[in-house]
PDB file of N, CA and C in Angstrom:
ATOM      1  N   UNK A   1       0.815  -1.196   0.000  1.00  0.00           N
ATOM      2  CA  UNK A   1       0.000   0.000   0.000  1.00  0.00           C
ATOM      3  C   UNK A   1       0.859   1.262   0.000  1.00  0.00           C
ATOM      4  N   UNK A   2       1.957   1.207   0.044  1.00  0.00           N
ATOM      5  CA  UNK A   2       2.924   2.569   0.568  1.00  0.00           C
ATOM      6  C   UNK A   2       3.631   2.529  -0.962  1.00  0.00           C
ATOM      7  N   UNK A   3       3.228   1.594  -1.464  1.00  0.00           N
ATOM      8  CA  UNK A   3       4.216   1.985  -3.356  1.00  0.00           C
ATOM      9  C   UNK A   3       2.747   3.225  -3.768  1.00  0.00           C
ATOM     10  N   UNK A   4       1.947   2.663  -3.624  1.00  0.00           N
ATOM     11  CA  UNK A   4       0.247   3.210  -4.156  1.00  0.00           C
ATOM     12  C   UNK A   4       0.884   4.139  -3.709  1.00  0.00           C
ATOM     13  N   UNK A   5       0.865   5.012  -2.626  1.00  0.00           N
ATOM     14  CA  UNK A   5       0.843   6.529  -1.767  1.00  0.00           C
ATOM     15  C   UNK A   5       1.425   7.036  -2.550  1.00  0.00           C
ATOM     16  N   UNK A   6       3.001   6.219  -3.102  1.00  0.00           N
ATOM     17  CA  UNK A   6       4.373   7.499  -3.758  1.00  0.00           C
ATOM     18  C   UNK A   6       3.657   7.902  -4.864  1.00  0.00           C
ATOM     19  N   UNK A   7       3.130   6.657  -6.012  1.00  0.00           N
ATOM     20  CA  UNK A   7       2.644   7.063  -7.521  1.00  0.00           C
ATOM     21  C   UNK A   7       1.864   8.026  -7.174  1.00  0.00           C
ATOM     22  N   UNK A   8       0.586   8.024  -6.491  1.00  0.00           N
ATOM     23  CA  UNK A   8      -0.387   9.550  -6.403  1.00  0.00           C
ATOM     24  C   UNK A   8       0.055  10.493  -6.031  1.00  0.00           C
ATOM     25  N   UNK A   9       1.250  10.718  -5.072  1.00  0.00           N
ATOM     26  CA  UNK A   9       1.321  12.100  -4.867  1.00  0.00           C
ATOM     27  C   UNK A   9       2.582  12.249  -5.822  1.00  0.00           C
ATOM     28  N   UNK A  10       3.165  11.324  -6.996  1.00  0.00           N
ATOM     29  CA  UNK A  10       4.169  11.501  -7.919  1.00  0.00           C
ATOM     30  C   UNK A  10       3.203  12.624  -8.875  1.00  0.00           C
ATOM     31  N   UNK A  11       2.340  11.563  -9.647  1.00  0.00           N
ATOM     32  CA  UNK A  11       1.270  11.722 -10.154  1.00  0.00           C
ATOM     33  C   UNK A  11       0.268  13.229  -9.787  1.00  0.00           C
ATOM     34  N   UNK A  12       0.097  13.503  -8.758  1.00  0.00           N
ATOM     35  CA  UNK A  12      -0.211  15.045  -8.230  1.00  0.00           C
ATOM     36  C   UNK A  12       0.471  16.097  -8.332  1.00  0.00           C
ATOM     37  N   UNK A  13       1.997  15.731  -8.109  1.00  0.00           N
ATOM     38  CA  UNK A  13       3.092  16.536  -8.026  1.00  0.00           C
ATOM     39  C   UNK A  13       3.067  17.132  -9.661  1.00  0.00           C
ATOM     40  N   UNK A  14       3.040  16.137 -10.437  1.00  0.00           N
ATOM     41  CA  UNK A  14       3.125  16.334 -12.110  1.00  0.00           C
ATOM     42  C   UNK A  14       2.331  16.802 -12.729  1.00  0.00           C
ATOM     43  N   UNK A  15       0.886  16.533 -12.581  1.00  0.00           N
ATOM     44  CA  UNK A  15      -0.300  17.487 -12.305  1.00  0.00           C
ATOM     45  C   UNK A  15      -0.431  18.927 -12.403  1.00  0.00           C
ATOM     46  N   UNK A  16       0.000  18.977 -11.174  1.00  0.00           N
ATOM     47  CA  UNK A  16       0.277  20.451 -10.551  1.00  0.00           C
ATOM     48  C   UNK A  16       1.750  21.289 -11.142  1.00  0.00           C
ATOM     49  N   UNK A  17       2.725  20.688 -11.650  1.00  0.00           N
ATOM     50  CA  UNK A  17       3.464  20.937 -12.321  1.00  0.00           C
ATOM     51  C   UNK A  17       2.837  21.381 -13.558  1.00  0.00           C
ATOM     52  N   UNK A  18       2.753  20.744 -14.359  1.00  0.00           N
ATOM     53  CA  UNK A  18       1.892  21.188 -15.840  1.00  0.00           C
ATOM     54  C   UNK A  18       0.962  22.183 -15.794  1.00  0.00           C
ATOM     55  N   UNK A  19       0.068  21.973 -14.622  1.00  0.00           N
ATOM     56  CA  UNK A  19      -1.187  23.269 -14.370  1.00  0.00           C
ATOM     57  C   UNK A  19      -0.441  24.582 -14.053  1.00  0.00           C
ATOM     58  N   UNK A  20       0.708  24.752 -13.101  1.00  0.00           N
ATOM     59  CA  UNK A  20       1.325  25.781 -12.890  1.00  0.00           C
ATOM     60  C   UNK A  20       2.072  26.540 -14.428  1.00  0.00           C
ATOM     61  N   UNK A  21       3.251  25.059 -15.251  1.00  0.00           N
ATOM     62  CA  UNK A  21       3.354  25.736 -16.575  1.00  0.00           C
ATOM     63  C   UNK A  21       2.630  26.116 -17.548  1.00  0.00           C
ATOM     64  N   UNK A  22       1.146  25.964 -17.684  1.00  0.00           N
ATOM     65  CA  UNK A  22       0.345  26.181 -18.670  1.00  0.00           C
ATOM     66  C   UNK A  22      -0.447  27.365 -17.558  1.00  0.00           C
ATOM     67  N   UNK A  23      -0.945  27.397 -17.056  1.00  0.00           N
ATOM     68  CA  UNK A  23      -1.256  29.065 -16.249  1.00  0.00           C
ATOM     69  C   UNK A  23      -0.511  30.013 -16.132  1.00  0.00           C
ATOM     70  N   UNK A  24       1.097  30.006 -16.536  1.00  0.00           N
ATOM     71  CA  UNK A  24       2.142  30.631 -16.849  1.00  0.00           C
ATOM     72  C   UNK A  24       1.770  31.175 -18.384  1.00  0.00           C
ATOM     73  N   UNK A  25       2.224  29.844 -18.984  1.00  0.00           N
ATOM     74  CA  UNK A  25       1.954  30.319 -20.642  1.00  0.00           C
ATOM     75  C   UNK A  25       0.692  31.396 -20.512  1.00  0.00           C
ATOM     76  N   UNK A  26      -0.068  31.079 -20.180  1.00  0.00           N
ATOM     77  CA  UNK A  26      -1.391  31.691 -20.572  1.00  0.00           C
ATOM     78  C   UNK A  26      -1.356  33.042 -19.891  1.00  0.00           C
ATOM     79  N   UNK A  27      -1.387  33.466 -19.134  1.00  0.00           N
ATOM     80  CA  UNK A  27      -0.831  34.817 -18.021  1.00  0.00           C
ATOM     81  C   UNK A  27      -0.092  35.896 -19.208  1.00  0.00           C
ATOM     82  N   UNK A  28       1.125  35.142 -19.654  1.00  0.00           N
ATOM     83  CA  UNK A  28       2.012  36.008 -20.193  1.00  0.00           C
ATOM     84  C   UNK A  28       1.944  36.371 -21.652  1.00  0.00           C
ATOM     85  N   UNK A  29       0.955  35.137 -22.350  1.00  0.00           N
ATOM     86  CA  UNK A  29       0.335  35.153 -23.634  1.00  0.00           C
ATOM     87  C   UNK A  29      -0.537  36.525 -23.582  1.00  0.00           C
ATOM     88  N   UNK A  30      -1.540  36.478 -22.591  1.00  0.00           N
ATOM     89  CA  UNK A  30      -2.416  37.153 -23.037  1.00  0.00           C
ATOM     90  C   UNK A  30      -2.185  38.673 -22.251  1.00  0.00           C
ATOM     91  N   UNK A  31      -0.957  39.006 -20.976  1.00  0.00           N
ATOM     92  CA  UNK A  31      -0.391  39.779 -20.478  1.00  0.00           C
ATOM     93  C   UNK A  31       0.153  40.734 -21.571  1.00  0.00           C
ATOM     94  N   UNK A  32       1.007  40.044 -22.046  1.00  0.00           N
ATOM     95  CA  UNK A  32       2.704  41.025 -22.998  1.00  0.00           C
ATOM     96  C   UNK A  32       2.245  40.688 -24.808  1.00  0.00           C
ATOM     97  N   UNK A  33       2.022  39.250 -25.093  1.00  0.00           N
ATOM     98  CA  UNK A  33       2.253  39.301 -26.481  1.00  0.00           C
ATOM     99  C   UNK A  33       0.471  38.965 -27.073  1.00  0.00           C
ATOM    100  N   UNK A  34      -0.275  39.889 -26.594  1.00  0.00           N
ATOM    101  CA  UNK A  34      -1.364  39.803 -27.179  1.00  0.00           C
ATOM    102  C   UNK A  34      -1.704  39.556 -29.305  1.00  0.00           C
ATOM    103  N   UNK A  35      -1.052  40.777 -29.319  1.00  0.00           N
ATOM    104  CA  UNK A  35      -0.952  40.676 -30.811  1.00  0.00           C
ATOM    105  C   UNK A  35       0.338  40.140 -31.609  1.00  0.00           C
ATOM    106  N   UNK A  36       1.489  39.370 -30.943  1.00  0.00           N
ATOM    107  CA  UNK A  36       2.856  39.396 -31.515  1.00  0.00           C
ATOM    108  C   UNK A  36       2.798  38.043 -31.723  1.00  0.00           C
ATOM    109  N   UNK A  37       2.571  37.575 -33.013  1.00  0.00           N
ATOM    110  CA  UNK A  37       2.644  35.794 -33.143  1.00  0.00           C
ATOM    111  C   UNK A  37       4.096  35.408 -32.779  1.00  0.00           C
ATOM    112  N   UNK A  38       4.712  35.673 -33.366  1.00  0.00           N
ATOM    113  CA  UNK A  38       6.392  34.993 -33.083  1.00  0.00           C
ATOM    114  C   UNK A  38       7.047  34.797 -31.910  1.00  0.00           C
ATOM    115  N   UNK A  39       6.744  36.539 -31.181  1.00  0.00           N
ATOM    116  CA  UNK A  39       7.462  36.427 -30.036  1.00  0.00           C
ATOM    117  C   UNK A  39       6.792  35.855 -29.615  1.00  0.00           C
ATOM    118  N   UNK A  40       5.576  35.550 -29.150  1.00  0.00           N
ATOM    119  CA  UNK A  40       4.774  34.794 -28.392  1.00  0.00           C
ATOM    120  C   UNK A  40       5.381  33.114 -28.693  1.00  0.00           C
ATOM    121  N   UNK A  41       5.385  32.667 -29.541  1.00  0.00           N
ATOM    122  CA  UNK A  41       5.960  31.335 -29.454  1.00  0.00           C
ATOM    123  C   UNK A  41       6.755  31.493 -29.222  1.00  0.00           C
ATOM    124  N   UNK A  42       8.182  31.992 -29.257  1.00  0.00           N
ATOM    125  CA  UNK A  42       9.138  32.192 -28.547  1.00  0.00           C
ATOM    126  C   UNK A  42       9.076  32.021 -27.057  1.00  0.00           C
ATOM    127  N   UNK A  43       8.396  32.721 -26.852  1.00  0.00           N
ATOM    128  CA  UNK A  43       8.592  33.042 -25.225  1.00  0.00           C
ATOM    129  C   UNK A  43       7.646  31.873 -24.941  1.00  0.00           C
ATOM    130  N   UNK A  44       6.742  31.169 -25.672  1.00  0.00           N
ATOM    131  CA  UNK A  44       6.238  30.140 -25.211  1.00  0.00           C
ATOM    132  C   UNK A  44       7.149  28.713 -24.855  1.00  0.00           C
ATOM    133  N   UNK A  45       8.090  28.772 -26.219  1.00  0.00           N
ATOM    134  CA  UNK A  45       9.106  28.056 -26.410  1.00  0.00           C
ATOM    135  C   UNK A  45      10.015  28.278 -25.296  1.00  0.00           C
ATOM    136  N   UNK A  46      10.426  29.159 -24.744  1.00  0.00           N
ATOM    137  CA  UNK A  46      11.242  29.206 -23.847  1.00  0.00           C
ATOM    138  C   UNK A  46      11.058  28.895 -22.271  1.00  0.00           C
ATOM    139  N   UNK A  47       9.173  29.392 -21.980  1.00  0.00           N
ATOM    140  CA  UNK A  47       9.065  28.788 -21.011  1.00  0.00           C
ATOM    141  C   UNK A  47       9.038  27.211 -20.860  1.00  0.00           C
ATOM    142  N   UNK A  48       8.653  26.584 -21.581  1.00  0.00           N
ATOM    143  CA  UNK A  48       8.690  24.950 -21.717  1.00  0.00           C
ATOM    144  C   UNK A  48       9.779  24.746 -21.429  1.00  0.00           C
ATOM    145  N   UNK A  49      10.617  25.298 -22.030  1.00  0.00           N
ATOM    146  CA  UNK A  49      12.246  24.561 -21.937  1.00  0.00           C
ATOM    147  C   UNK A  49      12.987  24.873 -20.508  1.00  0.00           C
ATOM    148  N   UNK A  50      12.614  25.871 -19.977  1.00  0.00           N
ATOM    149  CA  UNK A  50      12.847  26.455 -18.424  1.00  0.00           C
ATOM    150  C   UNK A  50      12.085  25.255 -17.446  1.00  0.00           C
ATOM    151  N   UNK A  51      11.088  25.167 -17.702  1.00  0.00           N
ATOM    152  CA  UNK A  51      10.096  24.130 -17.149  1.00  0.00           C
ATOM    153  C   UNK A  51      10.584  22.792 -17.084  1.00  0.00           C
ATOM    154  N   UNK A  52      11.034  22.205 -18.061  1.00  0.00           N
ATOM    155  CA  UNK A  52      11.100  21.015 -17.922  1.00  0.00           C
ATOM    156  C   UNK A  52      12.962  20.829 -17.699  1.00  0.00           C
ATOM    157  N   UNK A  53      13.184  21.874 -17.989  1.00  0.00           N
ATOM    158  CA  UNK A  53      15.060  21.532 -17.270  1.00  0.00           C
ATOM    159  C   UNK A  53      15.352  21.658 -15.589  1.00  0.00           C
ATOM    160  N   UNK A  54      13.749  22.430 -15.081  1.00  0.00           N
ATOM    161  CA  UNK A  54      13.505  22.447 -13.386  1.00  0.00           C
ATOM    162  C   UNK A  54      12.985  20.880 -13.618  1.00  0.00           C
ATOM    163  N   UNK A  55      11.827  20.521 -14.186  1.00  0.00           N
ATOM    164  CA  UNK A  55      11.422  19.164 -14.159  1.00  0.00           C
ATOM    165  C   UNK A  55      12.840  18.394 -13.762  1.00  0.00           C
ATOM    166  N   UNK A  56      13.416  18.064 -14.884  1.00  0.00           N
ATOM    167  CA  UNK A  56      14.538  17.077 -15.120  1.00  0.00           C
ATOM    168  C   UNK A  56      15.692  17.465 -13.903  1.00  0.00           C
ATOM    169  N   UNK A  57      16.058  18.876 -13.589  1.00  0.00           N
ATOM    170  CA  UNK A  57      16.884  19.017 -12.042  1.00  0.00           C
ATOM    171  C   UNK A  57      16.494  18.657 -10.961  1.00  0.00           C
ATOM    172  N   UNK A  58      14.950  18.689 -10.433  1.00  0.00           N
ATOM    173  CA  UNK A  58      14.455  18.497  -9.494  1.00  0.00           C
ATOM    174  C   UNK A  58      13.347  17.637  -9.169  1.00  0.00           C
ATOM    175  N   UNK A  59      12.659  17.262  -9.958  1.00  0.00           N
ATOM    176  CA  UNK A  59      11.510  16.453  -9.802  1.00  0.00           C
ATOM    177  C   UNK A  59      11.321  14.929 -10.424  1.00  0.00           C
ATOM    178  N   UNK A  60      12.314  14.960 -11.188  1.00  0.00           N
ATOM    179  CA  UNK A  60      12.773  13.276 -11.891  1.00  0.00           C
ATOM    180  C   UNK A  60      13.056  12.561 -10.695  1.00  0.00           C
ATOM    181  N   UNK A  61      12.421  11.198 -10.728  1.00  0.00           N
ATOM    182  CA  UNK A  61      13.190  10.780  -9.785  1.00  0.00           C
ATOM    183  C   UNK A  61      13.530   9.232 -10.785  1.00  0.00           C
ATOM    184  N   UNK A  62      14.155   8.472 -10.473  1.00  0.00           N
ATOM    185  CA  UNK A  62      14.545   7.100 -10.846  1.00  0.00           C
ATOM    186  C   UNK A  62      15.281   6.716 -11.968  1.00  0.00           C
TER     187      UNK A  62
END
């Protein structure tokens, strides 16, 4: 029963990870680059890649 506990709150943790980077994207999308297609993927592009190199430093486990 204590393997079950780790996966859900793995599983929550990752969750809540993704909900935090996509409420980001969206904040700053519709904040700064309302009308700017490019930069906007850009800076979309860049938050992902910020995101998941914290993912891969800190939250990977195994």
């Amino acid at each position: 029963m204590g393997r079950l506990g780790g996966v859900v709150n793995r599983t929550l943790a990752n969750t809540l990870y993704i909900g935090l980077m996509i409420s980001t994207i969206v904040l700053i999308d519709f904040s700064f680059f309302k009308n700017h297609t490019w930069p906007r993927l850009a800076v979309n592009v860049g938050i992902v890649m910020i995101y998941g190199a914290f993912y891969y430093r800190f939250m990977k486990r195994g």
